[in-house]
Protein backbone atom coordinates (compact mmCIF):
# COMPACT_ATOMS: atom_id res chain seq x y z
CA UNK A 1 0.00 0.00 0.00
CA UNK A 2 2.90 2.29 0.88
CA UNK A 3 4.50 1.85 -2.53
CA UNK A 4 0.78 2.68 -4.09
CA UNK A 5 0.27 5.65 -1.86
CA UNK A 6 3.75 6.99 -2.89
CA UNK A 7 3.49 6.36 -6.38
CA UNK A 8 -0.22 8.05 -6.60
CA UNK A 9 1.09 11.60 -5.30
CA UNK A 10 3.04 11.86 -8.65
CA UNK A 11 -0.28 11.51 -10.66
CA UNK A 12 -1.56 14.22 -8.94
CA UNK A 13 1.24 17.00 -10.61
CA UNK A 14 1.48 16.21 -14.65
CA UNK A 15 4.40 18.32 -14.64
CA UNK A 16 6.79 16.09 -12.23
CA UNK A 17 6.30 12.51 -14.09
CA UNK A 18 6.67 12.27 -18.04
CA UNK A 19 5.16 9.53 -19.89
CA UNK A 20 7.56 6.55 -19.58
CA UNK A 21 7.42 7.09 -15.76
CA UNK A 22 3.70 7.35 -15.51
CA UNK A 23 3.85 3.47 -17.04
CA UNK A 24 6.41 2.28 -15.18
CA UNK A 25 4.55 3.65 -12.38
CA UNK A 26 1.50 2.08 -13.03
CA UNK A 27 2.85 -1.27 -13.45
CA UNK A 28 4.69 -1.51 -10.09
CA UNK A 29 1.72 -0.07 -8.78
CA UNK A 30 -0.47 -2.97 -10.55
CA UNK A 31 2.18 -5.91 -9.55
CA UNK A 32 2.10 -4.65 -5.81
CA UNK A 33 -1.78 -4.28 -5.80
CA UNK A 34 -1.64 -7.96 -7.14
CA UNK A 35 0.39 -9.03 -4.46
CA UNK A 36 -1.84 -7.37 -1.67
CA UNK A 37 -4.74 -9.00 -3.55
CA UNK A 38 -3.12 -12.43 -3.07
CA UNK A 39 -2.70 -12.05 0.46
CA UNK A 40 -5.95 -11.05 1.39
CA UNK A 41 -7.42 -13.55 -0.55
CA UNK A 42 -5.28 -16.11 1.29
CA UNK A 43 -5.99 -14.21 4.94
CA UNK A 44 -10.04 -14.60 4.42
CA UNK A 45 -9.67 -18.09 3.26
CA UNK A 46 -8.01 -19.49 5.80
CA UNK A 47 -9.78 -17.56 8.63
CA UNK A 48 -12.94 -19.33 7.11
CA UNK A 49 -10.87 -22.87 7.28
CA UNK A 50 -10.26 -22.31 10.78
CA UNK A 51 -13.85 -21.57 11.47
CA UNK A 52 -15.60 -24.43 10.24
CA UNK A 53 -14.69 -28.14 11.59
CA UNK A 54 -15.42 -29.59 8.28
CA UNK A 55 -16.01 -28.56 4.50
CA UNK A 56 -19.33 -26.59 3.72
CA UNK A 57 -20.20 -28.96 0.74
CA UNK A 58 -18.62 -32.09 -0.41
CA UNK A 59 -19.02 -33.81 -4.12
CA UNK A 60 -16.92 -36.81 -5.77
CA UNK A 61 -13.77 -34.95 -7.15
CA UNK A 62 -12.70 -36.00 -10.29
CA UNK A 63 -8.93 -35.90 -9.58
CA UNK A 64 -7.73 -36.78 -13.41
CA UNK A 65 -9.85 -33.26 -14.34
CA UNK A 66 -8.03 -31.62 -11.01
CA UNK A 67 -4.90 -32.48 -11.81
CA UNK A 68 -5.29 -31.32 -15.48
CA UNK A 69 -6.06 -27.98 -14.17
CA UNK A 70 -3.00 -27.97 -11.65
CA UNK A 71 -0.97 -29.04 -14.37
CA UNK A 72 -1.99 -26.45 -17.29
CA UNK A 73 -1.55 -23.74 -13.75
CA UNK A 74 1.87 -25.34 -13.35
CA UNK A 75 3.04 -25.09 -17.14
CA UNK A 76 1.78 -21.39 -17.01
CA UNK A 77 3.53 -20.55 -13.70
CA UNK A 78 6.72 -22.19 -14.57
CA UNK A 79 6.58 -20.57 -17.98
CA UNK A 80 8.91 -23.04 -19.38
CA UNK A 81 11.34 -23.14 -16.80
CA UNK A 82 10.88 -26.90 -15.01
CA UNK A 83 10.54 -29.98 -16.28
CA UNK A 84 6.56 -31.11 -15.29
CA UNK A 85 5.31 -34.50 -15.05
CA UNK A 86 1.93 -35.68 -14.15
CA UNK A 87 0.84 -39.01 -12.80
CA UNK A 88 -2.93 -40.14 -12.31
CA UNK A 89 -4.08 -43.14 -10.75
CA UNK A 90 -6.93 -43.87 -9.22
CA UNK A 91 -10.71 -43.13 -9.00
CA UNK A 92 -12.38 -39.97 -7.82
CA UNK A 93 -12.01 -38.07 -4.04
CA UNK A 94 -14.77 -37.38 -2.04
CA UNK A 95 -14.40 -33.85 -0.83
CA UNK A 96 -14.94 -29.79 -1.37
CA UNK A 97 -13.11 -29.43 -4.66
CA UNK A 98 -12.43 -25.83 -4.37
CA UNK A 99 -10.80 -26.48 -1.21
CA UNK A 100 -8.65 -29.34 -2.09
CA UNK A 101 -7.28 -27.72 -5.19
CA UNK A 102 -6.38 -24.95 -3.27
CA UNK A 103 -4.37 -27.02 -0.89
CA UNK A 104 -2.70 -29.04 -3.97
CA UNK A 105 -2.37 -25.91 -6.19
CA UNK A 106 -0.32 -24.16 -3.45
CA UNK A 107 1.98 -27.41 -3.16
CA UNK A 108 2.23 -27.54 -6.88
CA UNK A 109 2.92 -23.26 -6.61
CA UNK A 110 5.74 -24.25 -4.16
CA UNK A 111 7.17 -26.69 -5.92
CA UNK A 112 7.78 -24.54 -9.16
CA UNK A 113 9.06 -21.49 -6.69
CA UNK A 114 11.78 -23.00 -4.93
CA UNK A 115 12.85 -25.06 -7.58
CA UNK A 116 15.88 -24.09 -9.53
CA UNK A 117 15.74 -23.55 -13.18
CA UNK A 118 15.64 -27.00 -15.08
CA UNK A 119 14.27 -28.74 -12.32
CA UNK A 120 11.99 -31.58 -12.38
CA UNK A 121 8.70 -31.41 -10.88
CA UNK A 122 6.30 -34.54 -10.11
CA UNK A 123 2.57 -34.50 -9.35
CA UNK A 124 1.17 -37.64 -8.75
CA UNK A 125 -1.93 -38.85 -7.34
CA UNK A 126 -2.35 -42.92 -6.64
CA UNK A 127 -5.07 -45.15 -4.13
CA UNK A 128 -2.82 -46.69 -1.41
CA UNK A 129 -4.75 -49.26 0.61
CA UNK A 130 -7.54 -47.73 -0.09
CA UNK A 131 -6.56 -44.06 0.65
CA UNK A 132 -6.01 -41.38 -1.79
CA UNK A 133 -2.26 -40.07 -1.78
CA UNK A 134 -1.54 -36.98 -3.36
CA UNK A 135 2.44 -35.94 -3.85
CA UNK A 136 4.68 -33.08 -5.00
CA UNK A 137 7.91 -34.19 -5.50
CA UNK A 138 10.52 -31.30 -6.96
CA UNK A 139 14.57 -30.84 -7.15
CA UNK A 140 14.53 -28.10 -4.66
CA UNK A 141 17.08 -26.79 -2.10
CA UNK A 142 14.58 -28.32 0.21
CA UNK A 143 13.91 -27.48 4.04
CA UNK A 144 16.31 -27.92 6.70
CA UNK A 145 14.99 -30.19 9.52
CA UNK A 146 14.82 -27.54 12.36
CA UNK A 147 12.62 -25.99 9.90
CA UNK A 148 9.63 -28.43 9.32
CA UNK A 149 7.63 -28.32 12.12
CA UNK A 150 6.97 -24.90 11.80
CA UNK A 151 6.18 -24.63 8.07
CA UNK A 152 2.70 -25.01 8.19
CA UNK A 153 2.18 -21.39 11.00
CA UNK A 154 1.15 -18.52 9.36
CA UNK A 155 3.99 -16.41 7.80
CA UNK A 156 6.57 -19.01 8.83
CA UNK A 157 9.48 -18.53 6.51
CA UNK A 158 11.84 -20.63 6.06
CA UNK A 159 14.35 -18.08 3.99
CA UNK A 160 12.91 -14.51 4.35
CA UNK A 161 15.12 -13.21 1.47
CA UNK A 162 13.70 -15.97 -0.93
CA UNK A 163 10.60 -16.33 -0.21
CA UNK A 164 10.22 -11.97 -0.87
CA UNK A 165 11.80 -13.06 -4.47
CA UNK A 166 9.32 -16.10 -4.80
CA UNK A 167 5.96 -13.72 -4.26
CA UNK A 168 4.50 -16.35 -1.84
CA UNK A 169 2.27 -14.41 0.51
CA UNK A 170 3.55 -17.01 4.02
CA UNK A 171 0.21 -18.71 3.88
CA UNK A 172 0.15 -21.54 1.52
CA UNK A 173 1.07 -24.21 3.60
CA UNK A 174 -0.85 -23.10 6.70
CA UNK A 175 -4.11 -23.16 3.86
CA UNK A 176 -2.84 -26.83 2.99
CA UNK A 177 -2.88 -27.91 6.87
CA UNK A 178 -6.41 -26.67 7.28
CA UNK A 179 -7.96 -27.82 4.20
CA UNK A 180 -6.29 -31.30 5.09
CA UNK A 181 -7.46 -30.95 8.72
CA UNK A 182 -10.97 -30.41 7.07
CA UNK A 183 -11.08 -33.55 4.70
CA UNK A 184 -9.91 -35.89 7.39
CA UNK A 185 -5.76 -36.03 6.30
CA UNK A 186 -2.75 -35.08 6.50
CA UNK A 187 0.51 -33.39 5.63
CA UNK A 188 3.88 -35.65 5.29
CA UNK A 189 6.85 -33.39 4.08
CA UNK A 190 10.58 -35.32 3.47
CA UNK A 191 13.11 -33.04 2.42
């Protein structure tokens, strides 16, 4: 907000910003209303997670459509940069679907942000013994160990410098543990 506030007082005198400036402007101005956008989108969804004990509707999932759409969101947010693969086996998941590919989209979203250029990213989802496993596997720097119990708190970062380069808003894996919570499962994360 500070950087939209500042920005705004030069549109108020036409003589102090030419042209090229004004656009320049107005695109910083854009990305960082974007990026406020993003977090309180994130903020009112997961203080509605941790309101209600369970999901407010739940439908059979189609998880080969899901993970289509995480996929094509993948391609787009990677822009070329990773190598993607996509696994899908097994039948449908009983659940809130906008929910769950929230949680998976911001594993997916992780994945392709701390993943160095080149990298390979895996998404797979397979029936286990009759449970539904869902897995992100990437060639990240990973997480030290001192580090993974606290990943899933709000804001919890594990490189502050990074993650301000990566554009994640601290929330993403705190959404994942709630949604999770909410559909009866849970988080395993091996680095």
């Amino acid at each position: 907000l500070t950087v939209v506030a500042g920005f705004l007082e030069y549109f108020t005198d036409d003589s102090a910003v030419d042209a090229d400036q004004r656009q320049q402007f107005a695109r910083l101005m854009s990305d960082q209303t974007a990026r406020m956008l993003t977090l309180v989108d994130d903020l009112l969804m997961l203080s509605r997670l941790e309101a209600e004990d369970a999901p407010a509707s739940e439908e059979d999932v189609d998880m080969a459509d899901l993970l289509a759409q995480l996929l094509a969101e993948a391609q787009s947010l990677s822009a070329g940069r990773h190598q993607l693969y996509l696994t899908c086996h097994g039948q449908a998941l009983r659940g809130n679907r906008k929910e769950l590919h929230s949680a998976f989209g911001n594993l997916v979203s992780n994945a392709i942000r701390y993943s160095p250029v080149g990298g390979d990213i895996v998404i797979e989802w397979a029936v286990h013994h009759e449970k539904g496993v869902f897995s992100v596997r990437d060639s990240g720097v990973g997480i030290a160990a001192e580090h993974l119990p606290r990943v899933t708190e709000r804001f919890y970062r594990v490189d502050r410098g990074r993650s301000r380069e990566t554009g994640g808003t601290g929330l993403g894996l705190a959404i994942v543990k709630h949604v999770l919570i909410r559909h009866q499962a849970r988080l395993a994360i091996e680095s």
